[in-house]
Structure formats: C-alpha cells, structure tokens
N, C-alpha and C. Protein backbone atom coordinates (compact mmCIF):
# COMPACT_ATOMS: atom_id res chain seq x y z
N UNK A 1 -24.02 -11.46 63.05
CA UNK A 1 -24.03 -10.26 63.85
C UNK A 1 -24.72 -9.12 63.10
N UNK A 2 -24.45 -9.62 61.85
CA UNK A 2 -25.34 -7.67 60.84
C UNK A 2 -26.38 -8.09 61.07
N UNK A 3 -27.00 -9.77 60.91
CA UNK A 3 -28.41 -9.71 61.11
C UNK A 3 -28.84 -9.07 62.20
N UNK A 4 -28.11 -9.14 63.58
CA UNK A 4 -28.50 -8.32 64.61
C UNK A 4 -29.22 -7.28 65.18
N UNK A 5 -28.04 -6.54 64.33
CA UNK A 5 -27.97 -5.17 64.35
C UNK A 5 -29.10 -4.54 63.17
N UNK A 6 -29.42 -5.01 62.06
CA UNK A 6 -30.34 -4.57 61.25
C UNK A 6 -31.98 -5.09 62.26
N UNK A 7 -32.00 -5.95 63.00
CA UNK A 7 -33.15 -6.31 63.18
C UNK A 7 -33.61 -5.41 64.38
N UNK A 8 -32.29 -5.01 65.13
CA UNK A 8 -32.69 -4.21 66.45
C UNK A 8 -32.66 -2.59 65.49
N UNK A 9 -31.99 -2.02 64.48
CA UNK A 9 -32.48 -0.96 63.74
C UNK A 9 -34.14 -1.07 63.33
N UNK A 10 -34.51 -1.86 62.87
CA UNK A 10 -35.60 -2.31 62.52
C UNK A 10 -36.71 -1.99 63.34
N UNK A 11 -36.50 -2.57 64.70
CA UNK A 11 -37.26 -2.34 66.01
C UNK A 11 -37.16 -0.79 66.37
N UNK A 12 -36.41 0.35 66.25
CA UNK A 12 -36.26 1.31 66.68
C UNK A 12 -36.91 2.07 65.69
N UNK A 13 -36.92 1.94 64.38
CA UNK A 13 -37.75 2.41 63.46
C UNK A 13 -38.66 2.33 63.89
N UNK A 14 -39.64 0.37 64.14
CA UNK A 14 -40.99 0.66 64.07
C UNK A 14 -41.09 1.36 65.48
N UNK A 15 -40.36 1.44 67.02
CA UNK A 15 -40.66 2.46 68.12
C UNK A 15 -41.05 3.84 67.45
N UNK A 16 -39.97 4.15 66.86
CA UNK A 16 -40.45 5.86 66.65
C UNK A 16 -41.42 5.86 65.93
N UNK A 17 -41.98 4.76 65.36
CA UNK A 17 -43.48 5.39 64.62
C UNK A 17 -44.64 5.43 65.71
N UNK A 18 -44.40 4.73 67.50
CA UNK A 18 -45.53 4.57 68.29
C UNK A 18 -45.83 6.36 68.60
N UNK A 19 -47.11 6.57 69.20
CA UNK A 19 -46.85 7.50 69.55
C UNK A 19 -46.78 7.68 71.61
N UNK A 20 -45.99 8.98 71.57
CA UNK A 20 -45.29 9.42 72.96
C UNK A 20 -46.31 8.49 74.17
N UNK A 21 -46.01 7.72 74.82
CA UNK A 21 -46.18 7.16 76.40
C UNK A 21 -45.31 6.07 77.10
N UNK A 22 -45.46 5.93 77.87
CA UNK A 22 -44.82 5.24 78.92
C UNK A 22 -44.30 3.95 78.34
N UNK A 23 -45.08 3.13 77.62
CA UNK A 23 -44.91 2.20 76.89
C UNK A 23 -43.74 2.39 76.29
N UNK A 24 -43.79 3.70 75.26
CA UNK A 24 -42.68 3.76 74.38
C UNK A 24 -41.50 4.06 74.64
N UNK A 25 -41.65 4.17 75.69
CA UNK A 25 -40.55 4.83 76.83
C UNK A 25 -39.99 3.79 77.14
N UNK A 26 -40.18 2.69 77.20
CA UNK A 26 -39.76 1.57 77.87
C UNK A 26 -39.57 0.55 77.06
N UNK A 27 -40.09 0.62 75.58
CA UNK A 27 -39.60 -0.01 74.35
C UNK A 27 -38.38 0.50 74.33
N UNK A 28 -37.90 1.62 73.97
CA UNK A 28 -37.07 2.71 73.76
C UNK A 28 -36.01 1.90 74.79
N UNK A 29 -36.35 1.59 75.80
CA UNK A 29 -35.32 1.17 76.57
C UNK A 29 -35.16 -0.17 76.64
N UNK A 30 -35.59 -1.07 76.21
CA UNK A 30 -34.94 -2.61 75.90
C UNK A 30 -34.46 -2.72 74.45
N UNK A 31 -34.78 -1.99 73.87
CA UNK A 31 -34.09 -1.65 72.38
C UNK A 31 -32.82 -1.32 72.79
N UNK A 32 -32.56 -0.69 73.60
CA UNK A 32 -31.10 0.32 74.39
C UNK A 32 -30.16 -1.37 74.82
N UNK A 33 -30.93 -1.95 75.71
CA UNK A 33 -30.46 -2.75 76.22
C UNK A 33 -30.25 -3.99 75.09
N UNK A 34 -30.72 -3.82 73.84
CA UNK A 34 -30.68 -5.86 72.93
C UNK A 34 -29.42 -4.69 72.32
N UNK A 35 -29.45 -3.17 71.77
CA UNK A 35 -28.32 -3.24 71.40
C UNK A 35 -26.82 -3.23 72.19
N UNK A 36 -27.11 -2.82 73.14
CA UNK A 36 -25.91 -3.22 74.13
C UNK A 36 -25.49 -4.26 74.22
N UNK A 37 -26.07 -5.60 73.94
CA UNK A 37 -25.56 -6.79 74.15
C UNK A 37 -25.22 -7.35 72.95
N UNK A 38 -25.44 -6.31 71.82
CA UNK A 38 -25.31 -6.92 70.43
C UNK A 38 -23.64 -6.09 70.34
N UNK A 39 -23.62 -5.31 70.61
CA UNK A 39 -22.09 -4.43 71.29
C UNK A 39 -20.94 -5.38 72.67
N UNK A 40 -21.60 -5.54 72.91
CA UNK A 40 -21.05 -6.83 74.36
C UNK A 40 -20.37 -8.10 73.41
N UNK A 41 -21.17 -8.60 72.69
CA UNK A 41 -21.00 -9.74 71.45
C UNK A 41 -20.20 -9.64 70.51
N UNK A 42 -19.86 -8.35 70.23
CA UNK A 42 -19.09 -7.68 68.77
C UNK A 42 -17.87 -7.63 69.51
N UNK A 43 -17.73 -6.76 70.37
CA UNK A 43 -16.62 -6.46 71.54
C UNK A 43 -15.78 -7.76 71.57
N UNK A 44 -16.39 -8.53 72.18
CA UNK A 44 -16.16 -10.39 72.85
C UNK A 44 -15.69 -10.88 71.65
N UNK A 45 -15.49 -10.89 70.69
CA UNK A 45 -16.01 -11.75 68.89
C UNK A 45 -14.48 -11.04 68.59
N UNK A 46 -14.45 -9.45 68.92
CA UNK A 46 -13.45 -8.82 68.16
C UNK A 46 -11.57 -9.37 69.11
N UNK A 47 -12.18 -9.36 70.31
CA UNK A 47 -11.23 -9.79 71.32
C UNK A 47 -10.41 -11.32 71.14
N UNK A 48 -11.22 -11.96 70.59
CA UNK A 48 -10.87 -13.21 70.19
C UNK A 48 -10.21 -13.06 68.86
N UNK A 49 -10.56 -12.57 67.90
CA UNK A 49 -10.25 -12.36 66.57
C UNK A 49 -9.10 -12.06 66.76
N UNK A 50 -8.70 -10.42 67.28
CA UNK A 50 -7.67 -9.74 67.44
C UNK A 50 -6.27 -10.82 67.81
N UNK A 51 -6.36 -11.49 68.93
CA UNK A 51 -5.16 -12.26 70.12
C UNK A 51 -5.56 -13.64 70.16
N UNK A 52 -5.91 -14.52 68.96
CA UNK A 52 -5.92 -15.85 68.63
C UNK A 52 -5.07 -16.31 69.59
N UNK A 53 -3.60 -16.14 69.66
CA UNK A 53 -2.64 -16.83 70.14
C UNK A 53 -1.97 -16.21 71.24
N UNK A 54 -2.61 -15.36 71.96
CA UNK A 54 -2.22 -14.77 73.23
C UNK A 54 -2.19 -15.34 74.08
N UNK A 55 -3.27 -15.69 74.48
CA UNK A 55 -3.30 -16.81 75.49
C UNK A 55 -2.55 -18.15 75.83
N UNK A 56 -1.94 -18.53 74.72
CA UNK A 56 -1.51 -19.81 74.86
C UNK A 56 0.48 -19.32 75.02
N UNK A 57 0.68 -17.98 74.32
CA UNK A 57 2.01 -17.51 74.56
C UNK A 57 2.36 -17.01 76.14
N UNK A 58 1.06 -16.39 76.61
CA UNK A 58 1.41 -16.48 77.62
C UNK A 58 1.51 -17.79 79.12
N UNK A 59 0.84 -18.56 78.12
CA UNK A 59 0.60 -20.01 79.25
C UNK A 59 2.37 -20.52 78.74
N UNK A 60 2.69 -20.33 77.80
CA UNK A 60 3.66 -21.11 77.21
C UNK A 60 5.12 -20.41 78.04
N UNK A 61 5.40 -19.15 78.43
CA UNK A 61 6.14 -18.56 78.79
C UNK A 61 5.91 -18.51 80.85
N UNK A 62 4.89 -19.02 81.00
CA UNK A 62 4.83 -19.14 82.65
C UNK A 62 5.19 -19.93 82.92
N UNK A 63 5.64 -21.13 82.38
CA UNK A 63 6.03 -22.27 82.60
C UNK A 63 7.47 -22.58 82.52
C-alpha cells in the first residue's frame, strides 16, 4: 500500500511540473481518483484488520 501511495505522490509531483491546460486539468483529476481508491483499499484493509472475529461472533450468536 506505501508503494501506492508514494507512486501516486510521485505522479502529482511530475503534474505540477506540466504547465496550466486542460490536459492538466484532467491529469489532476485521475490522480484525485487512483488516490481515492488507494483510500477505498486502506479503509477496506483497515476494516478487516480492526474486527478479524466479528463476523463469525455474530454468525455464532444468531444461531
């Protein structure tokens, strides 16, 4: 996941060196969007981490 996140930092660096147009405008914005999903992934990763055994306490207690 750090590789991720350093590689989409990486990408936003070399954006701000383009200069101002439409293009960059729209780099600028799938950069927005790979880190959102690198956030979506961390989120998802941390959810699991957190409640290993949640799921199965609550299957275990419906029964």
């Amino acid at each position: 996941m750090q590789e991720l996140e350093e590689m989409a930092a990486e990408l936003l660096a070399t954006a701000r060196k383009l200069p101002p147009s439409q293009e960059r405008h729209e780099i600028f914005q799938e950069i927005g969007k790979i880190r959102a999903q690198i956030d979506a992934l961390k989120a998802k990763g941390n959810e699991r981490c957190e409640w290993p055994g949640d799921t199965m306490r609550t299957t275990i207690k419906a029964r």
